[in-house]
PDB file of N, CA and C in Angstrom:
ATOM      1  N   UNK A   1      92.897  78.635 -14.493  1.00  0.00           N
ATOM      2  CA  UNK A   1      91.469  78.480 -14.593  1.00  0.00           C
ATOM      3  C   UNK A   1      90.866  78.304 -13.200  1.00  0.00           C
ATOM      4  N   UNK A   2      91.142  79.190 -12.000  1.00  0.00           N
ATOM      5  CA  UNK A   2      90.499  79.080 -11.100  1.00  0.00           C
ATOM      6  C   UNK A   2      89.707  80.044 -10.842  1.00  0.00           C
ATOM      7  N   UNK A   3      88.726  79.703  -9.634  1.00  0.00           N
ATOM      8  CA  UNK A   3      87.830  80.903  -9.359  1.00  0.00           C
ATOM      9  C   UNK A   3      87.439  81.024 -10.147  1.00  0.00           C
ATOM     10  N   UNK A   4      86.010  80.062 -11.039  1.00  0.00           N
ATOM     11  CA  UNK A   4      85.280  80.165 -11.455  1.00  0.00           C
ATOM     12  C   UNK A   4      83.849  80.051 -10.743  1.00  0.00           C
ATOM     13  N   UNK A   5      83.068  80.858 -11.530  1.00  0.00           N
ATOM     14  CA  UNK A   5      81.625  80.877 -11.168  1.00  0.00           C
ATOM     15  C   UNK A   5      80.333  80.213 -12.272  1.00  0.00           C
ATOM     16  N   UNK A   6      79.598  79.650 -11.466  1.00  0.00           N
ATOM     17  CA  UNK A   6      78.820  79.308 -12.515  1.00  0.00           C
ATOM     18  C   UNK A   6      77.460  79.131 -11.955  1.00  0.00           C
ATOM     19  N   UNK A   7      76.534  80.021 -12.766  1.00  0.00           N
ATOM     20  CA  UNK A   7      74.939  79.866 -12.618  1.00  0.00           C
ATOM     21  C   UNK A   7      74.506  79.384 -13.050  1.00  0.00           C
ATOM     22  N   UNK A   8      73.365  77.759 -12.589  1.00  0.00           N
ATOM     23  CA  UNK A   8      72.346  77.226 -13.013  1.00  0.00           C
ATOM     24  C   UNK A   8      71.373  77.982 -14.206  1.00  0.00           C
ATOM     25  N   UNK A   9      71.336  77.673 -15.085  1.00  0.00           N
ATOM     26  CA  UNK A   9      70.328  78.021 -15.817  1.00  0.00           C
ATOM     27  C   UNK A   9      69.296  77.238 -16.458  1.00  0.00           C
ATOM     28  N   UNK A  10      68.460  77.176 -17.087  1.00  0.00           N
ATOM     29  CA  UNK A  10      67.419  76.003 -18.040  1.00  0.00           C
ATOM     30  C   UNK A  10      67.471  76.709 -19.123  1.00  0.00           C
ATOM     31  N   UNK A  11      67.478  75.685 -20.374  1.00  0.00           N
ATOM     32  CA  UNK A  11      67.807  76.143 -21.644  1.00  0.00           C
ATOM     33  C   UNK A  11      66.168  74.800 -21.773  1.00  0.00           C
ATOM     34  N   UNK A  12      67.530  73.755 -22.075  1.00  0.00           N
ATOM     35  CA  UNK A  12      66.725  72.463 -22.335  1.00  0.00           C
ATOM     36  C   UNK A  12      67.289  71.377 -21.913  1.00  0.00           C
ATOM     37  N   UNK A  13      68.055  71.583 -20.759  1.00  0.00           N
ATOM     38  CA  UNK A  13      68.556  70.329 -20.169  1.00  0.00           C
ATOM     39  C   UNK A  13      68.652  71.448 -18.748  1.00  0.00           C
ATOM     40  N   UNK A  14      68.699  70.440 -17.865  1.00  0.00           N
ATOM     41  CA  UNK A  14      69.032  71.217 -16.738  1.00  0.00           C
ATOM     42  C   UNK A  14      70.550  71.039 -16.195  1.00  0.00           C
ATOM     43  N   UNK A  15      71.082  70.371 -17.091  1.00  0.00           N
ATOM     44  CA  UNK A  15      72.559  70.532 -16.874  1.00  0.00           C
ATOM     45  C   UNK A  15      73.513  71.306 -17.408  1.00  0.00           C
ATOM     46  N   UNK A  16      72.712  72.694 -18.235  1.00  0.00           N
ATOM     47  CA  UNK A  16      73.548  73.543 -18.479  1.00  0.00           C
ATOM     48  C   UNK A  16      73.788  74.765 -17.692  1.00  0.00           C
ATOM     49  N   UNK A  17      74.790  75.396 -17.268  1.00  0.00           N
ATOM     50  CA  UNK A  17      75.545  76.417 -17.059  1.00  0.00           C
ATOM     51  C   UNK A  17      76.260  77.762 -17.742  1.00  0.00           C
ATOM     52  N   UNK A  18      76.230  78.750 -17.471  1.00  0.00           N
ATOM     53  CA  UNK A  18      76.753  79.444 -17.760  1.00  0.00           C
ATOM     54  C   UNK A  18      78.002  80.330 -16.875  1.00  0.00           C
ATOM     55  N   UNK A  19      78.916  79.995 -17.841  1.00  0.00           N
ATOM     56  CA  UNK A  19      80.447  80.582 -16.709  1.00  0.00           C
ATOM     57  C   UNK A  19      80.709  81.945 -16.754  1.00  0.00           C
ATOM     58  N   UNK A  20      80.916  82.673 -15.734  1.00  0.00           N
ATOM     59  CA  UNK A  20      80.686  84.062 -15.810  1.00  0.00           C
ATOM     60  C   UNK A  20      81.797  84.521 -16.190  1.00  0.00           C
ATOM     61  N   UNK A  21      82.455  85.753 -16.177  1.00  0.00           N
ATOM     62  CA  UNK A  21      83.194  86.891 -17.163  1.00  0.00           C
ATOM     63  C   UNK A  21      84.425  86.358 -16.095  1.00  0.00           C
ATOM     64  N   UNK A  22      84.403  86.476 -15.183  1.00  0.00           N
ATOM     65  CA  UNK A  22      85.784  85.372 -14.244  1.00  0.00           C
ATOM     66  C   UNK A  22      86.576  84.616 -15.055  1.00  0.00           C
ATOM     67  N   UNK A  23      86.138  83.784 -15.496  1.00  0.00           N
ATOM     68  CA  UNK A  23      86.857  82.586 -16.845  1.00  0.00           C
ATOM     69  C   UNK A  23      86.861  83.423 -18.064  1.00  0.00           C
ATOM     70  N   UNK A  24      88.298  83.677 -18.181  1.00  0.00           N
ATOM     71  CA  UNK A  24      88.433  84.394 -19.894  1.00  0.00           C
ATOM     72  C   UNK A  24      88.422  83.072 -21.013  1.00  0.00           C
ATOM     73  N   UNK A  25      88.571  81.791 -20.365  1.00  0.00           N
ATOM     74  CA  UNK A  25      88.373  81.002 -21.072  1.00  0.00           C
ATOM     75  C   UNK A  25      86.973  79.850 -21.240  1.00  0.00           C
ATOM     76  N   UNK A  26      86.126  79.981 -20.762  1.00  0.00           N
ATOM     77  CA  UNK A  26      85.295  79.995 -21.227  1.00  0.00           C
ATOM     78  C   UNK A  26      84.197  80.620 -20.769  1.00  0.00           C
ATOM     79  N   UNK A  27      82.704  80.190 -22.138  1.00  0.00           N
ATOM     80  CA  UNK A  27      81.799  81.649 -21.599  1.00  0.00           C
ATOM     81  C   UNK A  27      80.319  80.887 -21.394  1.00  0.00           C
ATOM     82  N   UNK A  28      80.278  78.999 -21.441  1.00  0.00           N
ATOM     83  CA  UNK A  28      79.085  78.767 -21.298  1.00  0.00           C
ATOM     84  C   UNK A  28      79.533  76.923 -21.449  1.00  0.00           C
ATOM     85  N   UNK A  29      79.272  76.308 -20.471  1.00  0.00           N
ATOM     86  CA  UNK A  29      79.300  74.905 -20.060  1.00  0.00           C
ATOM     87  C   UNK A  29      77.808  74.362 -20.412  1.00  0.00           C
ATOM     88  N   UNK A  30      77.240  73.268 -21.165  1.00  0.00           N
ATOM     89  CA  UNK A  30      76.390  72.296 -20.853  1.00  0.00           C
ATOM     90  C   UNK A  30      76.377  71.109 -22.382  1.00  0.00           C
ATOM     91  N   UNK A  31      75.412  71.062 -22.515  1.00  0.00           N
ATOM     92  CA  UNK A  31      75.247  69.311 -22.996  1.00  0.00           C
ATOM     93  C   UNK A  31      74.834  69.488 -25.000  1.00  0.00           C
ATOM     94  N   UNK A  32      75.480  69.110 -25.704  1.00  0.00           N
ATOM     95  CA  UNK A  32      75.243  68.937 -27.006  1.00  0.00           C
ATOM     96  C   UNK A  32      74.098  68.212 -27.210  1.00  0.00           C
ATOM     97  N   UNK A  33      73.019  68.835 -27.736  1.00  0.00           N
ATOM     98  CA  UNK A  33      71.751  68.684 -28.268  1.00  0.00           C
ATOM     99  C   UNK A  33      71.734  68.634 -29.647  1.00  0.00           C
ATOM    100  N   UNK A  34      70.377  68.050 -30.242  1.00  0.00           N
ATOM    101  CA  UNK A  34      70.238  67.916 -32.086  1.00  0.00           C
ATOM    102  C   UNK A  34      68.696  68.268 -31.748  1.00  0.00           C
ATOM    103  N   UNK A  35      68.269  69.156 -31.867  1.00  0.00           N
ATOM    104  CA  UNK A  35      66.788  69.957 -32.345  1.00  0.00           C
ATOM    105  C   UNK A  35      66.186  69.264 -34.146  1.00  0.00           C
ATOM    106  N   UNK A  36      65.217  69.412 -33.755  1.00  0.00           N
ATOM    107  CA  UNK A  36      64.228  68.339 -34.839  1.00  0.00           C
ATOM    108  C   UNK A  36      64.617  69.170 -36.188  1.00  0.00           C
ATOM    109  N   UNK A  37      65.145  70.483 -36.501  1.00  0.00           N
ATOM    110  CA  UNK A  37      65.897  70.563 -37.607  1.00  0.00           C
ATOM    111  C   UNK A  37      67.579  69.618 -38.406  1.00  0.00           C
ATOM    112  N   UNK A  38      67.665  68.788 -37.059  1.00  0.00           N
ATOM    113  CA  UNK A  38      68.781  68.925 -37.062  1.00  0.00           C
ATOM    114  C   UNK A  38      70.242  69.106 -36.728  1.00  0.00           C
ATOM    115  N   UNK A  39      70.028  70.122 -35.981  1.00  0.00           N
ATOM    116  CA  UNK A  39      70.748  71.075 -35.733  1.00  0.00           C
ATOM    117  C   UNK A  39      71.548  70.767 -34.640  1.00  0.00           C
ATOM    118  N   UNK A  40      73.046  70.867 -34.316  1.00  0.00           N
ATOM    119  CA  UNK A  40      73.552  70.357 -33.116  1.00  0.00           C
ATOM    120  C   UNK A  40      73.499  71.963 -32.122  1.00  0.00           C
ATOM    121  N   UNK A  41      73.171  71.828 -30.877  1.00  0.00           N
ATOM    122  CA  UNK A  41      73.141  73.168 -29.857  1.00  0.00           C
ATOM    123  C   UNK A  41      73.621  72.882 -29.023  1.00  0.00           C
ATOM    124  N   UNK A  42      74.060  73.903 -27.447  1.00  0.00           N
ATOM    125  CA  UNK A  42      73.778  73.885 -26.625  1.00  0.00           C
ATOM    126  C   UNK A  42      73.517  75.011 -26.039  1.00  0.00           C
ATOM    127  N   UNK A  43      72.105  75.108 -25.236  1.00  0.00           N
ATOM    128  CA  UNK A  43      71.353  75.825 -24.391  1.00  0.00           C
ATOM    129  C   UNK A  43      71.368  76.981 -25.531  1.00  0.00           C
ATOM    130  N   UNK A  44      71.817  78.315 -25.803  1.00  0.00           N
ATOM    131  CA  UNK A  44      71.410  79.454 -26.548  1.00  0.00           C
ATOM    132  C   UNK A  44      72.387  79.406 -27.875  1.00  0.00           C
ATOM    133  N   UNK A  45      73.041  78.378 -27.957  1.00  0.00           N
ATOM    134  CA  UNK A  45      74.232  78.565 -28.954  1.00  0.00           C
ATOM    135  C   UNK A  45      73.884  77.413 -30.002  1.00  0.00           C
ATOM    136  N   UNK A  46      73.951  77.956 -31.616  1.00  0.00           N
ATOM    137  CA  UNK A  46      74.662  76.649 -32.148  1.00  0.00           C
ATOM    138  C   UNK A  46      76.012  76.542 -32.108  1.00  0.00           C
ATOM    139  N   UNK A  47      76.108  74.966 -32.782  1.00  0.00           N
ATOM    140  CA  UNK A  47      77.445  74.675 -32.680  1.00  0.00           C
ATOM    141  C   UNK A  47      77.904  74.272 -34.377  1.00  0.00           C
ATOM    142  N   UNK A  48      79.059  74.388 -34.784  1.00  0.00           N
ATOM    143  CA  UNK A  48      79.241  74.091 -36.045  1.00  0.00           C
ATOM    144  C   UNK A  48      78.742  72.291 -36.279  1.00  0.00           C
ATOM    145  N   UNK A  49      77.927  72.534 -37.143  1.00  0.00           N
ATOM    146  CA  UNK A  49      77.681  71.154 -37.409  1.00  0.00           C
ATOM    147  C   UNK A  49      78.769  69.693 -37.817  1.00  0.00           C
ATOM    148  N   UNK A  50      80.138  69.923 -38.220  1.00  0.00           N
ATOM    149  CA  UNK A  50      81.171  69.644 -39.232  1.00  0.00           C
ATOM    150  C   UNK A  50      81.594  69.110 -37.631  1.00  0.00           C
ATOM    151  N   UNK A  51      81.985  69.918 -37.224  1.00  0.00           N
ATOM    152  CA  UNK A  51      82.773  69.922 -35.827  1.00  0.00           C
ATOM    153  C   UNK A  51      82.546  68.607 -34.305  1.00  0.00           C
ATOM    154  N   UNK A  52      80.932  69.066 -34.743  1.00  0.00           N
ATOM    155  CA  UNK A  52      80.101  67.744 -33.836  1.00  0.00           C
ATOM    156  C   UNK A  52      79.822  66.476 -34.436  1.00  0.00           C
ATOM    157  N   UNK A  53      80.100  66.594 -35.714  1.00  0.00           N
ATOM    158  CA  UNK A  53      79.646  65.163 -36.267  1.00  0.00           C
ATOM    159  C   UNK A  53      81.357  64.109 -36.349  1.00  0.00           C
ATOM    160  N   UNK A  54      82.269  65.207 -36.032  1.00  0.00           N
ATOM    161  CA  UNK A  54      84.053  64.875 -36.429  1.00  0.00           C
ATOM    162  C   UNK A  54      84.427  64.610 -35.013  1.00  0.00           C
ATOM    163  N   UNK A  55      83.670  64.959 -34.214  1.00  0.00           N
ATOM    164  CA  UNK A  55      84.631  65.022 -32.805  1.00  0.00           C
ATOM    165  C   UNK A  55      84.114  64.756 -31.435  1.00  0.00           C
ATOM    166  N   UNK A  56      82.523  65.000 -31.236  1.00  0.00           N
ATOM    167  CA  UNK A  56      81.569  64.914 -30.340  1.00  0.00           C
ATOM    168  C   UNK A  56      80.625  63.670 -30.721  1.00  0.00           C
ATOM    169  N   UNK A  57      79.319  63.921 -29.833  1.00  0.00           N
ATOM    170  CA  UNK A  57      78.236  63.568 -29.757  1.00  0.00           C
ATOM    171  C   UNK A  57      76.923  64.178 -29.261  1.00  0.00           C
ATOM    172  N   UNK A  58      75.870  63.398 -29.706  1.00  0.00           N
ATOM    173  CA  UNK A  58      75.219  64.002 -28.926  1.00  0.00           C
ATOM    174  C   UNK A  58      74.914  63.647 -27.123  1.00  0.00           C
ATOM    175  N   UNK A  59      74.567  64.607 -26.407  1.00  0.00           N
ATOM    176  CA  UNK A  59      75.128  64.134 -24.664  1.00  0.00           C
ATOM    177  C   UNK A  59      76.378  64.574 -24.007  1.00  0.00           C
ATOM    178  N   UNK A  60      77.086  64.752 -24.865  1.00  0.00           N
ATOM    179  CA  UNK A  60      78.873  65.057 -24.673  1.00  0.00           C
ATOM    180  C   UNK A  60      78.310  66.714 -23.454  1.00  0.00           C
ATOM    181  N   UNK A  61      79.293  66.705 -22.718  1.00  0.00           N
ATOM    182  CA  UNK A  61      78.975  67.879 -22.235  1.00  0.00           C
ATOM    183  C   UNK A  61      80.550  68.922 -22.728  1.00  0.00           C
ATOM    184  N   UNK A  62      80.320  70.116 -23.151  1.00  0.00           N
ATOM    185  CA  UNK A  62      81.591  70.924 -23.934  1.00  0.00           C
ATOM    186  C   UNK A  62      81.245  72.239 -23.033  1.00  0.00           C
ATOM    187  N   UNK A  63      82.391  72.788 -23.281  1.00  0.00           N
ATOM    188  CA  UNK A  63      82.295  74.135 -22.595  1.00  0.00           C
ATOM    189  C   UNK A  63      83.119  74.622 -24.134  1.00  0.00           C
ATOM    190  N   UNK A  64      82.102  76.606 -24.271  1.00  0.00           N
ATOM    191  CA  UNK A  64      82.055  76.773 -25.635  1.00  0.00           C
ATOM    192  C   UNK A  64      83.320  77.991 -25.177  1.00  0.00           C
ATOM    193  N   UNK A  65      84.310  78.124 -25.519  1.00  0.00           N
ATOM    194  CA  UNK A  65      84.789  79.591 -25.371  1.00  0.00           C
ATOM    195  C   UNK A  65      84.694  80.735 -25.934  1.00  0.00           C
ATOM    196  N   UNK A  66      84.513  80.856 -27.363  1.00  0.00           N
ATOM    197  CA  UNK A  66      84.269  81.890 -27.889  1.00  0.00           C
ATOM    198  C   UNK A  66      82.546  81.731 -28.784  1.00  0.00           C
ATOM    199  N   UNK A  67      81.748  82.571 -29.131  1.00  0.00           N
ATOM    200  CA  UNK A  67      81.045  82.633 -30.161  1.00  0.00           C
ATOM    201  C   UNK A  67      81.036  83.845 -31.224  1.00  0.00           C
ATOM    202  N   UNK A  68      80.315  83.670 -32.126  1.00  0.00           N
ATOM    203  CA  UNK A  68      80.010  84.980 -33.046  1.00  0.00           C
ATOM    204  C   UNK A  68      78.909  84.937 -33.694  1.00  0.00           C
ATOM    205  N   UNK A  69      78.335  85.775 -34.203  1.00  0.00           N
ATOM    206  CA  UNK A  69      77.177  86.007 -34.624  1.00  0.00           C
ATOM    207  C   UNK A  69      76.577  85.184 -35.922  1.00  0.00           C
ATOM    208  N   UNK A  70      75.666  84.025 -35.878  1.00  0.00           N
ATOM    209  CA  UNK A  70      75.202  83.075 -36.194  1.00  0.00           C
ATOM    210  C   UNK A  70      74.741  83.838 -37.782  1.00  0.00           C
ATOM    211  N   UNK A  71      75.578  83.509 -38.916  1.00  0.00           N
ATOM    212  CA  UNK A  71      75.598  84.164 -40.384  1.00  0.00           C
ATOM    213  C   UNK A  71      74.579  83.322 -41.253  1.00  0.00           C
ATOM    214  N   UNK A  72      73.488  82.044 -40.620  1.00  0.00           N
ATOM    215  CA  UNK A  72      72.824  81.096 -41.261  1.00  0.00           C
ATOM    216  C   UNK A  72      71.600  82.328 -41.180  1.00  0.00           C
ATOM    217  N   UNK A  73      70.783  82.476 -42.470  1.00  0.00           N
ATOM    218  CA  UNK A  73      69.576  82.978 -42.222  1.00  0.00           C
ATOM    219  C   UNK A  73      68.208  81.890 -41.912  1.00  0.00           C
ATOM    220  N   UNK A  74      68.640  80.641 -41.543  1.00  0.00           N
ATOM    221  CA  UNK A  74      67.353  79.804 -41.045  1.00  0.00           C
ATOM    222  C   UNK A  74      67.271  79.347 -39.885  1.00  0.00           C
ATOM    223  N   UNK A  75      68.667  79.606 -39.109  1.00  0.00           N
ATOM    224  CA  UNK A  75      68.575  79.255 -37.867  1.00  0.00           C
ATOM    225  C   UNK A  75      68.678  80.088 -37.118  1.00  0.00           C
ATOM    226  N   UNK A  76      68.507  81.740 -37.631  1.00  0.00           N
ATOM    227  CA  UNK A  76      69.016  82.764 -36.786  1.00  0.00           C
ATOM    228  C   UNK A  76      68.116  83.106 -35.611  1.00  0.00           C
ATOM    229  N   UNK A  77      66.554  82.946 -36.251  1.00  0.00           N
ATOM    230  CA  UNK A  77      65.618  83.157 -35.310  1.00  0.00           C
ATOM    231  C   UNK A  77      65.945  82.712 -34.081  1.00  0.00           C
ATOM    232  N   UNK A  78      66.113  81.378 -34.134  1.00  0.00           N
ATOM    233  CA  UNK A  78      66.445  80.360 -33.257  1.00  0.00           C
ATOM    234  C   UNK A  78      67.487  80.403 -32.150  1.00  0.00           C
ATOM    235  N   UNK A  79      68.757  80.640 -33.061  1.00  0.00           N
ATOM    236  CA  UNK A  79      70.070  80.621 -32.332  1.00  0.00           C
ATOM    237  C   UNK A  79      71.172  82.076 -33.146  1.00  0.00           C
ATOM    238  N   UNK A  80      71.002  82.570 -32.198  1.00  0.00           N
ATOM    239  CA  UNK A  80      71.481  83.928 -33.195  1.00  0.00           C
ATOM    240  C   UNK A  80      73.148  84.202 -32.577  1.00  0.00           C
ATOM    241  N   UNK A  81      73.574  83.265 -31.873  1.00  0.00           N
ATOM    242  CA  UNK A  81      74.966  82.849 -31.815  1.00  0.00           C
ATOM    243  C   UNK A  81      75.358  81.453 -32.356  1.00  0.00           C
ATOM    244  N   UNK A  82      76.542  81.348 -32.585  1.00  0.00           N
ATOM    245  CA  UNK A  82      76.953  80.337 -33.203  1.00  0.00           C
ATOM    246  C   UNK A  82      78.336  80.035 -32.484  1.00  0.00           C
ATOM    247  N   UNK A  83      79.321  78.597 -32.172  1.00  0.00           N
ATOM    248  CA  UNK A  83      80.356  77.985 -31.761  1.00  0.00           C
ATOM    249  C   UNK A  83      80.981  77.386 -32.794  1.00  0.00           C
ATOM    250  N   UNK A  84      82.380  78.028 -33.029  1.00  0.00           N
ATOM    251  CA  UNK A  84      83.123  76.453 -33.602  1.00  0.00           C
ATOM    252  C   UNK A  84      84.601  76.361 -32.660  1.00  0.00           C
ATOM    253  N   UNK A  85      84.515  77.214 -31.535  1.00  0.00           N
ATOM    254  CA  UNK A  85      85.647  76.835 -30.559  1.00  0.00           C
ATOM    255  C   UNK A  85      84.757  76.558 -29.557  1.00  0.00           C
ATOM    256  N   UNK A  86      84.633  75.292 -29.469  1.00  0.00           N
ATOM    257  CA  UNK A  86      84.073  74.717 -28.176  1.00  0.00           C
ATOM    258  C   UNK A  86      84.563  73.009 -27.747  1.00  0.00           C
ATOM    259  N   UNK A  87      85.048  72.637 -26.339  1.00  0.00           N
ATOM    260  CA  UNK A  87      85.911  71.788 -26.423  1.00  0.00           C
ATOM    261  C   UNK A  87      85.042  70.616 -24.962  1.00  0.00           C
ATOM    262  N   UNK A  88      85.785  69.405 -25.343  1.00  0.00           N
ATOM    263  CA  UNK A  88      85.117  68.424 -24.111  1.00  0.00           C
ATOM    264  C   UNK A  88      85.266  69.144 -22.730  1.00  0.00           C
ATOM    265  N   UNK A  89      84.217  69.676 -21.856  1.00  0.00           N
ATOM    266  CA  UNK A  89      84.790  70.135 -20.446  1.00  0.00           C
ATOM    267  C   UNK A  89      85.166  69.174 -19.859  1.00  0.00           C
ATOM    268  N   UNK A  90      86.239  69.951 -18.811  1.00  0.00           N
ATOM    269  CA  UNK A  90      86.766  69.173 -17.646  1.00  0.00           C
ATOM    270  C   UNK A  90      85.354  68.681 -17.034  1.00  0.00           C
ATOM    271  N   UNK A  91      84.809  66.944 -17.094  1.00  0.00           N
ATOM    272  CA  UNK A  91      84.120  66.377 -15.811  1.00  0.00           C
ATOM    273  C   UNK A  91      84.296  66.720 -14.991  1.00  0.00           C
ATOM    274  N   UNK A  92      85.871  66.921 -13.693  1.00  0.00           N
ATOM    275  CA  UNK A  92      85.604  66.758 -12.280  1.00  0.00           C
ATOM    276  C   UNK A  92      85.008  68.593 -12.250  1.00  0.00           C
ATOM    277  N   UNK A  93      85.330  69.403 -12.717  1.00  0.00           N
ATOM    278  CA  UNK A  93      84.865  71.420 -12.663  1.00  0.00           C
ATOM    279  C   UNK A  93      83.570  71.247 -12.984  1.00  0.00           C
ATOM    280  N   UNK A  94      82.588  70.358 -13.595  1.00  0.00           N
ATOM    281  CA  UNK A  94      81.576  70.972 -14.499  1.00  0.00           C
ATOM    282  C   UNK A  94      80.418  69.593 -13.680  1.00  0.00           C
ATOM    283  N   UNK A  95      80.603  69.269 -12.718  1.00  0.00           N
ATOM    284  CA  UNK A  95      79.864  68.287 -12.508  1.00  0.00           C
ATOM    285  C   UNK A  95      78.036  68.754 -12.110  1.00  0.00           C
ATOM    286  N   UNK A  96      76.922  68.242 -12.460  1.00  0.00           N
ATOM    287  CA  UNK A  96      75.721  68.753 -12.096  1.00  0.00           C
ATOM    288  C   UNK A  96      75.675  68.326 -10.805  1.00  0.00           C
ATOM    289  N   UNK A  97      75.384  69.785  -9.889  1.00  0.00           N
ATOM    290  CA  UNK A  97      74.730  69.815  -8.694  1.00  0.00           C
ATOM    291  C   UNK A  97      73.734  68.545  -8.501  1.00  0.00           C
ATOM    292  N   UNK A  98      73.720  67.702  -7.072  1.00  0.00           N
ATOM    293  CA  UNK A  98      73.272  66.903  -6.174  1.00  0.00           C
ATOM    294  C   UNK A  98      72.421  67.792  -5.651  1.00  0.00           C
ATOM    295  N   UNK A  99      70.689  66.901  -5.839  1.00  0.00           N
ATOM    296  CA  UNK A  99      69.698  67.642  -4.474  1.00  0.00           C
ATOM    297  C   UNK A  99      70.217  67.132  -3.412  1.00  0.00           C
ATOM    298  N   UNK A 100      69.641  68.189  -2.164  1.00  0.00           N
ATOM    299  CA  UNK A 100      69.710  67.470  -0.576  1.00  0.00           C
ATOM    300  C   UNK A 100      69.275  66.586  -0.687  1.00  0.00           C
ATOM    301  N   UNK A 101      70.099  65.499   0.151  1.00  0.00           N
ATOM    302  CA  UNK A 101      69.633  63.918   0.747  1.00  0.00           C
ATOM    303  C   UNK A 101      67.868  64.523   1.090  1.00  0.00           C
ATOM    304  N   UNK A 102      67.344  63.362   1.137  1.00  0.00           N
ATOM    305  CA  UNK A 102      66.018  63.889   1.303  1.00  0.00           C
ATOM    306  C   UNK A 102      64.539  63.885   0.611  1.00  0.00           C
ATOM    307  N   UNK A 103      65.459  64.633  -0.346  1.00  0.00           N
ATOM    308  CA  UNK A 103      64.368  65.016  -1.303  1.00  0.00           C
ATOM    309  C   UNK A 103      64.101  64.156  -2.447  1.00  0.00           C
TER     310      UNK A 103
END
């Protein structure tokens, strides 16, 4: 798992990431969210609900490895991928960028 890359993005936290095609093992790092449906996410993905309520939290930061195409017709609008292989990331790899002293 070396020589990874990863671009800042904003979803709805600014601590999510996305890991580029470099990592065959995973395809998107940031923070488990619950949206006012409900719903556990992170940044463009749901996540199996069963999965986060058995093993996570909300805040937990996971890196998702695989997804597939989100088969709920009420959340599709929303999140039209879906996770149920997604695991605690490594803290020291996934840490959020520090502004310059300074600022």
């Amino acid at each position: 798992m070396k020589n990874k890359s990863a671009v800042k993005i904003s979803f709805n936290s600014p601590d999510n990431y996305i890991i580029m095609a470099k990592d065959k093992d995973a395809i998107y790092t940031g923070i488990i969210e619950k949206d006012e449906n409900g719903n556990y996410f992170s940044g463009p993905y749901l996540l199996d609900y069963r999965m986060v309520a058995e093993k996570f939290k909300e805040g937990d930061r996971i890196t998702i490895r695989s997804v597939i195409e989100n088969p709920s017709d009420k959340s599709y609008d929303t999140y039209n991928k879906k996770s149920k292989d997604f695991v605690a990331a490594d803290k020291k790899k996934f840490v959020a960028p520090q502004p310059p002293k300074g600022e």
